[in-house]
C-alpha atoms as a PDB file:
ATOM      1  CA  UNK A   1      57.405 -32.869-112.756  1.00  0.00           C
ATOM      2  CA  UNK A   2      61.045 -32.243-113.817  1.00  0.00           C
ATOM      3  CA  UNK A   3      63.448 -30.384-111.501  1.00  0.00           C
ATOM      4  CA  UNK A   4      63.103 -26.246-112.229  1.00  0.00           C
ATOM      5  CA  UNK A   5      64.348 -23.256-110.969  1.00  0.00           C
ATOM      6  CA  UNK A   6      62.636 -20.273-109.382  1.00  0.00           C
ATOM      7  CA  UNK A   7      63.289 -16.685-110.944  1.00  0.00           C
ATOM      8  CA  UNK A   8      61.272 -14.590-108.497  1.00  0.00           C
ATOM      9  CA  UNK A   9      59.366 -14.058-105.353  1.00  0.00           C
ATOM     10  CA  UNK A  10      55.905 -12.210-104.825  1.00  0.00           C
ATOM     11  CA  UNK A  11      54.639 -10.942-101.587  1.00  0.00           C
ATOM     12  CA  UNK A  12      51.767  -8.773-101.192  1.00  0.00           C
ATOM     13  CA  UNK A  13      49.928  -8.087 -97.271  1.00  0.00           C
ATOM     14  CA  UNK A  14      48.256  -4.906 -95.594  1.00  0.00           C
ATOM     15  CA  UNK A  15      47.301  -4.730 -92.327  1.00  0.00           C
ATOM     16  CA  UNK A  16      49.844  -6.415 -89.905  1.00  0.00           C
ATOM     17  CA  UNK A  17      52.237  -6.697 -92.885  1.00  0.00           C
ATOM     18  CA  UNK A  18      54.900  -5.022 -91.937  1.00  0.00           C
ATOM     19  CA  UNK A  19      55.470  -7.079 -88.372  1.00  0.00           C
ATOM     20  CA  UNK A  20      54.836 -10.283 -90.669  1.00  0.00           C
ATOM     21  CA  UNK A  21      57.646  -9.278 -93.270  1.00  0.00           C
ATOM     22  CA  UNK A  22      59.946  -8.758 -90.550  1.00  0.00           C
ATOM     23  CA  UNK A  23      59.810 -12.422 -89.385  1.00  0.00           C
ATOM     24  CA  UNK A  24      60.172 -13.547 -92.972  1.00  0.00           C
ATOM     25  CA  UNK A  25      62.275 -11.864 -94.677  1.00  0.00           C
ATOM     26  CA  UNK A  26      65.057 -12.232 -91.748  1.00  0.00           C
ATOM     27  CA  UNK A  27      65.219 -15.955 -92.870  1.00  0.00           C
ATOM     28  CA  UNK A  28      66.230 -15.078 -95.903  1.00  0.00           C
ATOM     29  CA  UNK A  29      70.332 -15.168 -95.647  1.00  0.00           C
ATOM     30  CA  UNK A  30      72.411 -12.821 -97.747  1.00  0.00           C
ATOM     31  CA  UNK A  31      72.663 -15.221-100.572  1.00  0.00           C
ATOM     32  CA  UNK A  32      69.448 -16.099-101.519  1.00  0.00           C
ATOM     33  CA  UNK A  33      70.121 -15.049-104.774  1.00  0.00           C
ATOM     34  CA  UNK A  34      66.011 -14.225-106.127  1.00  0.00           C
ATOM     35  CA  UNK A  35      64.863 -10.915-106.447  1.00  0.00           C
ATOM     36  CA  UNK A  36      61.717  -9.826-104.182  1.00  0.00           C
ATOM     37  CA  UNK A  37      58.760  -7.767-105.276  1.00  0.00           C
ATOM     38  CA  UNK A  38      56.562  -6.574-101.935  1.00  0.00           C
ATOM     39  CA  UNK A  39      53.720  -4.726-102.127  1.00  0.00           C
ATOM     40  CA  UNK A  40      52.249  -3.316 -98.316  1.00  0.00           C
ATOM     41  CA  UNK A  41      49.234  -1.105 -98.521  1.00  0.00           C
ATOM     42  CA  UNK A  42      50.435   2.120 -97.141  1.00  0.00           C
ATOM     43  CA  UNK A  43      49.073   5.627 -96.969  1.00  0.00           C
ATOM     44  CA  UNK A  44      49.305   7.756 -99.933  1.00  0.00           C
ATOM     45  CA  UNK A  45      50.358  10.713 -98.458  1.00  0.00           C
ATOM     46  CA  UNK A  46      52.518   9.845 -96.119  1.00  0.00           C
ATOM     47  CA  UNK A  47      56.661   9.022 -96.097  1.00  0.00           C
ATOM     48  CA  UNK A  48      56.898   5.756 -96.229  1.00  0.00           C
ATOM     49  CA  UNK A  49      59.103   3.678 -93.700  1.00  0.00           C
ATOM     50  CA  UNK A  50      59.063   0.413 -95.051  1.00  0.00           C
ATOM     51  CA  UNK A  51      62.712   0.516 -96.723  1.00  0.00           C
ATOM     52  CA  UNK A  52      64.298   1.511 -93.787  1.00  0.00           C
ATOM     53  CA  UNK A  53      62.204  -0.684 -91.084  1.00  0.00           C
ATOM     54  CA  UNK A  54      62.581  -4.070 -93.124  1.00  0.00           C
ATOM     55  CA  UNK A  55      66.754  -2.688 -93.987  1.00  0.00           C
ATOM     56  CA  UNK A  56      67.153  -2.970 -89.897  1.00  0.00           C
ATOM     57  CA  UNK A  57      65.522  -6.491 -90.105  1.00  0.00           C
ATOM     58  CA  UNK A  58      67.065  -8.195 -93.134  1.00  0.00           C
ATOM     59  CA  UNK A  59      70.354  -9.197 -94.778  1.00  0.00           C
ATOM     60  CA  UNK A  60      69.162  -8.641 -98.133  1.00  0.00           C
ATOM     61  CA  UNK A  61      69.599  -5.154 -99.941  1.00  0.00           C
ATOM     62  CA  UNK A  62      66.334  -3.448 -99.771  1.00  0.00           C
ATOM     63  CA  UNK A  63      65.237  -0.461-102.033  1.00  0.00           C
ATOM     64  CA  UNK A  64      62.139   1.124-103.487  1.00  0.00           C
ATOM     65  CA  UNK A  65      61.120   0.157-106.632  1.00  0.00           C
ATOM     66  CA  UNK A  66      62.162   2.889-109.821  1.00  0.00           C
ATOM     67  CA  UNK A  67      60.673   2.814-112.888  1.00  0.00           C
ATOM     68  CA  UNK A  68      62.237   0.655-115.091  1.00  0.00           C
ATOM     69  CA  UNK A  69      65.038  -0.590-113.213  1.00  0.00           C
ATOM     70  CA  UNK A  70      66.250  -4.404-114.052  1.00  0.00           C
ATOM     71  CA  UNK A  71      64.673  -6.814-111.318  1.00  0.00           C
ATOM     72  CA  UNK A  72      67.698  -7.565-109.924  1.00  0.00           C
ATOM     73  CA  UNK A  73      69.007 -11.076-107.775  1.00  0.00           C
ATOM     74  CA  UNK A  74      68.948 -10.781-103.905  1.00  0.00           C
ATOM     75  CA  UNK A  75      67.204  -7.531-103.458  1.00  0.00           C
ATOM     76  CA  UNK A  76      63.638  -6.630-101.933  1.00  0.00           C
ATOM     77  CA  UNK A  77      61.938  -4.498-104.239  1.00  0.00           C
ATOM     78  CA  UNK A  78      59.308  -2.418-102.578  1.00  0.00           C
ATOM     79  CA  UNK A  79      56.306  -0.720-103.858  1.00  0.00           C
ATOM     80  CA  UNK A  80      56.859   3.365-103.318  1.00  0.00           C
ATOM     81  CA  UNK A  81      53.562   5.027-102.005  1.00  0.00           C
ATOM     82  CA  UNK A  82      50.526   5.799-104.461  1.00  0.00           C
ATOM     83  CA  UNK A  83      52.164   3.701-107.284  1.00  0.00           C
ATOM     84  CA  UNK A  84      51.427   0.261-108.429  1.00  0.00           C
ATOM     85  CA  UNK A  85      54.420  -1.863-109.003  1.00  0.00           C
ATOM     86  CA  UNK A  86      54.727  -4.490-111.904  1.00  0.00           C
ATOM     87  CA  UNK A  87      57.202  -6.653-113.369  1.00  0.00           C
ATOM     88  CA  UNK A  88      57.641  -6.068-117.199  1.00  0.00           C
ATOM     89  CA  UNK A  89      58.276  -9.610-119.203  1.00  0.00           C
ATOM     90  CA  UNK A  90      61.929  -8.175-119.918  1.00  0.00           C
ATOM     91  CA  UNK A  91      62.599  -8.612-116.429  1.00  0.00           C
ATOM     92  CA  UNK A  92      62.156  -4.664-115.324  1.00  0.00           C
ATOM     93  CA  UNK A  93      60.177  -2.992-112.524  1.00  0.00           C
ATOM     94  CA  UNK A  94      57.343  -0.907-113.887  1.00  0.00           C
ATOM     95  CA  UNK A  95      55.206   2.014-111.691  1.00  0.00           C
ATOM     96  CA  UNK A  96      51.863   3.034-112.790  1.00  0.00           C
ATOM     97  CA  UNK A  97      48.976   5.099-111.527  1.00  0.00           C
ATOM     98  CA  UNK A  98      45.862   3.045-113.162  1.00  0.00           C
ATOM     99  CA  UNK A  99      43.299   3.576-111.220  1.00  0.00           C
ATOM    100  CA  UNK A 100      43.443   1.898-107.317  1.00  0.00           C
ATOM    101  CA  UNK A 101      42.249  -1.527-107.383  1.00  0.00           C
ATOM    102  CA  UNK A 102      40.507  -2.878-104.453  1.00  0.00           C
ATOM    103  CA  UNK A 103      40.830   0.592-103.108  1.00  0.00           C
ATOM    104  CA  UNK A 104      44.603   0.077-103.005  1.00  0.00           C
ATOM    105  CA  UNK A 105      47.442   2.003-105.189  1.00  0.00           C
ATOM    106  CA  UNK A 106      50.070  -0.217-104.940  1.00  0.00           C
ATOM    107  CA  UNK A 107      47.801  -3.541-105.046  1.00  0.00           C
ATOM    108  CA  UNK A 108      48.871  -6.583-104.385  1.00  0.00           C
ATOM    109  CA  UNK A 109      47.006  -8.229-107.672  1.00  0.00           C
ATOM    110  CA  UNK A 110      48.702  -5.590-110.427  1.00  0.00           C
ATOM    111  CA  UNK A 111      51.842  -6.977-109.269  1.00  0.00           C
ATOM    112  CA  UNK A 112      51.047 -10.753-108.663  1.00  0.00           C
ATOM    113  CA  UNK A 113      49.382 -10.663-112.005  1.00  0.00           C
ATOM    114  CA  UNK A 114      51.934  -8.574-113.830  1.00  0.00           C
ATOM    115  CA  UNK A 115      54.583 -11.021-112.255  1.00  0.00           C
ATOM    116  CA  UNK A 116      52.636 -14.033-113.370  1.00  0.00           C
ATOM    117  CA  UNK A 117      52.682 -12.734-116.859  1.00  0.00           C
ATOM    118  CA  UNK A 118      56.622 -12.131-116.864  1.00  0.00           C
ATOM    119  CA  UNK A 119      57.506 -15.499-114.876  1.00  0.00           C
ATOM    120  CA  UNK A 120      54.678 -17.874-115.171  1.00  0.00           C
ATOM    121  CA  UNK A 121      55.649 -21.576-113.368  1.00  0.00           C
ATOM    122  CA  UNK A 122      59.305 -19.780-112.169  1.00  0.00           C
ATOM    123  CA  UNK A 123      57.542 -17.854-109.384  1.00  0.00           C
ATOM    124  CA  UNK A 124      56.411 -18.059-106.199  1.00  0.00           C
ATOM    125  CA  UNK A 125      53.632 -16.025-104.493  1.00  0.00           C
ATOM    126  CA  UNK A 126      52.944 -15.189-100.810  1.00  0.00           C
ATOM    127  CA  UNK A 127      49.857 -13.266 -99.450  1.00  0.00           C
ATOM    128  CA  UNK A 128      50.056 -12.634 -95.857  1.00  0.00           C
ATOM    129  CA  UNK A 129      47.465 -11.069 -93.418  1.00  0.00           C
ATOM    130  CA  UNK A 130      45.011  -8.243 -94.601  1.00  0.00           C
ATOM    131  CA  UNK A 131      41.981  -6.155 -94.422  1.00  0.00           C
ATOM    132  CA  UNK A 132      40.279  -6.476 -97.690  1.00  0.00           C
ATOM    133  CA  UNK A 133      40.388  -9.021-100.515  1.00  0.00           C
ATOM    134  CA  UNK A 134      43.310  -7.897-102.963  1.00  0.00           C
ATOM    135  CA  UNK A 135      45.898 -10.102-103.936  1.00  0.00           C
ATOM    136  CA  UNK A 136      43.421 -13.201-104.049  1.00  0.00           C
ATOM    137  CA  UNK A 137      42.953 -12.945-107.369  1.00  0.00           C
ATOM    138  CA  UNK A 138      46.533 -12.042-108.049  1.00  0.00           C
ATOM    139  CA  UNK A 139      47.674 -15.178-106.725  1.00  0.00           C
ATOM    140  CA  UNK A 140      45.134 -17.500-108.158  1.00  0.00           C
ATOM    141  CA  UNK A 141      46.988 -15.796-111.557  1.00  0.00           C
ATOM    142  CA  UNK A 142      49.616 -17.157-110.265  1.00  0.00           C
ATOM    143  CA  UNK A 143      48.424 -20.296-109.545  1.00  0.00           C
ATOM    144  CA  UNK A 144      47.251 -20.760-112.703  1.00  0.00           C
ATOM    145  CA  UNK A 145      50.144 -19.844-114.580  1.00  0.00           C
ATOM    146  CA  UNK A 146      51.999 -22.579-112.706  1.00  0.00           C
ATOM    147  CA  UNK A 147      53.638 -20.789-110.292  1.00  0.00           C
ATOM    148  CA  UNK A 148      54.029 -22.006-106.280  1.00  0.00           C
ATOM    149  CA  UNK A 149      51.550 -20.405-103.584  1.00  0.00           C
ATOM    150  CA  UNK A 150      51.367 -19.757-100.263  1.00  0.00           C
ATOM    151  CA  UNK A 151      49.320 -18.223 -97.765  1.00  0.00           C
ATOM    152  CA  UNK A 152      49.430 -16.863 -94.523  1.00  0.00           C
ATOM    153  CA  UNK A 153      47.458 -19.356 -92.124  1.00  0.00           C
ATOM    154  CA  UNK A 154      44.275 -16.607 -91.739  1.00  0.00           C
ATOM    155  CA  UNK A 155      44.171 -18.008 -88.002  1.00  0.00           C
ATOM    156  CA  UNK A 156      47.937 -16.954 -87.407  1.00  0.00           C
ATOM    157  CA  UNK A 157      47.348 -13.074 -89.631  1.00  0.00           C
ATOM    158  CA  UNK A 158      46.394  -9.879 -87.734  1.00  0.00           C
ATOM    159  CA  UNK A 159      43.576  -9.165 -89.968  1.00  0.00           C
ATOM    160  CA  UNK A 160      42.308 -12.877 -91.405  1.00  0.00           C
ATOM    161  CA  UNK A 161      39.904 -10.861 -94.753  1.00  0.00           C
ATOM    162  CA  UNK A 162      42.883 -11.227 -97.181  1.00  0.00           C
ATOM    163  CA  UNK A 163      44.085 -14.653 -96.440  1.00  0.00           C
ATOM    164  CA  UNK A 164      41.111 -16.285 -96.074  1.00  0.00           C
ATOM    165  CA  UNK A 165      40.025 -14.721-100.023  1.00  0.00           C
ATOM    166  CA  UNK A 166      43.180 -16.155-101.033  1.00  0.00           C
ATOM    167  CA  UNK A 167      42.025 -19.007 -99.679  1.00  0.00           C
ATOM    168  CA  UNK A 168      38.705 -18.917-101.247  1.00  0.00           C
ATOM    169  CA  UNK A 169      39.765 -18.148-104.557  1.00  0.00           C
ATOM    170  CA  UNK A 170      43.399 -19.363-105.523  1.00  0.00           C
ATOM    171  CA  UNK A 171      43.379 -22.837-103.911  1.00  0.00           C
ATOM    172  CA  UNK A 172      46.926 -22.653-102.599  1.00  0.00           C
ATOM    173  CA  UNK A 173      50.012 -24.812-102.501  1.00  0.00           C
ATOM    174  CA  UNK A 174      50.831 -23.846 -98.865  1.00  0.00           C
ATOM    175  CA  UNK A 175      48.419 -22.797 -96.119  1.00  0.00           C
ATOM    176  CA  UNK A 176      51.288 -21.857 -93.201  1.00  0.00           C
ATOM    177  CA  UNK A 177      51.937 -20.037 -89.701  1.00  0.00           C
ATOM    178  CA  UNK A 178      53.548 -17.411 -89.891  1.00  0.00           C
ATOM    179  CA  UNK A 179      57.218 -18.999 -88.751  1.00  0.00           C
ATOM    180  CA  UNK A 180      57.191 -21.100 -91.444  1.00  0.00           C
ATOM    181  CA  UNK A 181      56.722 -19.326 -94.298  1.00  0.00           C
ATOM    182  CA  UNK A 182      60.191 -18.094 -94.308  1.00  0.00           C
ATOM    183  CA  UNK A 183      61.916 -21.285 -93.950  1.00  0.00           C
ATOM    184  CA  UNK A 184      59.557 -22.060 -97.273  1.00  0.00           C
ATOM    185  CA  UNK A 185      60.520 -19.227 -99.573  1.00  0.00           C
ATOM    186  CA  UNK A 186      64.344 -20.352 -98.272  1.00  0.00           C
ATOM    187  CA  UNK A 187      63.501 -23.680 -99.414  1.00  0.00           C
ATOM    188  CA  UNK A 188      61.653 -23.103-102.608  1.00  0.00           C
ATOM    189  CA  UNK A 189      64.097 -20.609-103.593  1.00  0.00           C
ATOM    190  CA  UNK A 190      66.907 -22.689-103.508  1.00  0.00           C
ATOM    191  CA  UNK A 191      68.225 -23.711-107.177  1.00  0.00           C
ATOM    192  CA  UNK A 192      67.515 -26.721-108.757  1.00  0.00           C
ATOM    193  CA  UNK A 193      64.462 -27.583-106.182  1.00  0.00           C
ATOM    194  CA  UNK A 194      62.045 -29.771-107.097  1.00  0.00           C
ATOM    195  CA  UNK A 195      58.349 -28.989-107.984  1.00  0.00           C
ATOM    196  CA  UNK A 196      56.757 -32.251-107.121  1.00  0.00           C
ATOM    197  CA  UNK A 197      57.618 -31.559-103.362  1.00  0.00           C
ATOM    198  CA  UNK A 198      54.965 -28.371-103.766  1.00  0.00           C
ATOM    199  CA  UNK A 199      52.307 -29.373-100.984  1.00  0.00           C
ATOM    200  CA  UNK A 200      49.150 -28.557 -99.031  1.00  0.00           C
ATOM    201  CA  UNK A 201      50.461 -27.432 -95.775  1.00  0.00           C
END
């Protein structure tokens, strides 16, 4: 395969999420340039934290998604409470509230699938640990589309369900730890890297 760039990253977890986010995203120095989607399942109902918890931990701008805002370079993008996120082909952040899939408003699949739609083989999709089974499918959209994806080594997640379905259905590119999937969205992310060094880890 010829040399391409990546456009966007993906990340979608639930339970143990948030303490999983904060080791990767830290790795991420303030000019990686890609925008970041993240979708944690959270409580409806309740304030969410996330922007301000993974803000403390990062270098990268962090913000809640708004509807139809551009999908901007070097900022985390995540998922307000109670509404699915999705990236719009025109390169736009989209909230909905479709009915919950998997039990789960955000899900992790609306946006991997939505994403896969908009970016196809520029993106790259992480699922990290989790109670149920969303985001499986999600990234085996991904996968499909030609995108790169990883996976959060189920015996290194707090909750193994959700990596171990992505395992099961989307046949990953990377099976990693924990500390390593940072140092692969770093590397991936970088322009002009090549997609013949995608792998099974």
């Amino acid at each position: 395969m010829n040399a391409r760039d990546v456009a966007a990253v993906v990340i979608g977890g639930s339970a143990g999420a948030l303490e999983a986010l904060g080791e990767i995203l830290p790795v991420l120095g303030d000019d990686f340039a890609l925008p970041i989607a993240v979708v944690v399942h959270i409580p409806a109902r309740r304030p969410s934290l996330l922007v301000e918890v993974l803000r403390a931990k990062c270098r990268l701008a962090v913000k809640e998604a708004e509807d139809k805002e551009l999908f901007g370079p070097g900022t985390v993008y995540v998922a307000p409470p109670d509404y699915h996120l999705l990236i719009e082909k025109r390169g736009r952040c989209s909230l909905s509230v479709d009915e919950l899939v998997h039990f789960s408003r955000p899900s992790i699949d609306v946006l991997f699938e939505s994403a896969a739609d908009a970016y196809g083989p520029r993106l790259i999709g992480v699922l990290l640990t989790g109670a149920n089974e969303d985001g499986a499918a999600g990234l085996a959209r991904i996968k499909q589309a030609g995108g790169t994806t990883a996976v959060q080594a189920p015996d290194s997640a707090a909750v193994a369900t959700m990596p171990a379905a992505g395992l099961r259905l989307a046949s990953p590119d990377h099976v990693l730890a924990l500390p390593e999937l940072g140092p692969l969205v770093a590397r991936l992310g970088t322009p002009g890297h090549s997609s013949n060094m995608r792998r099974r880890s």
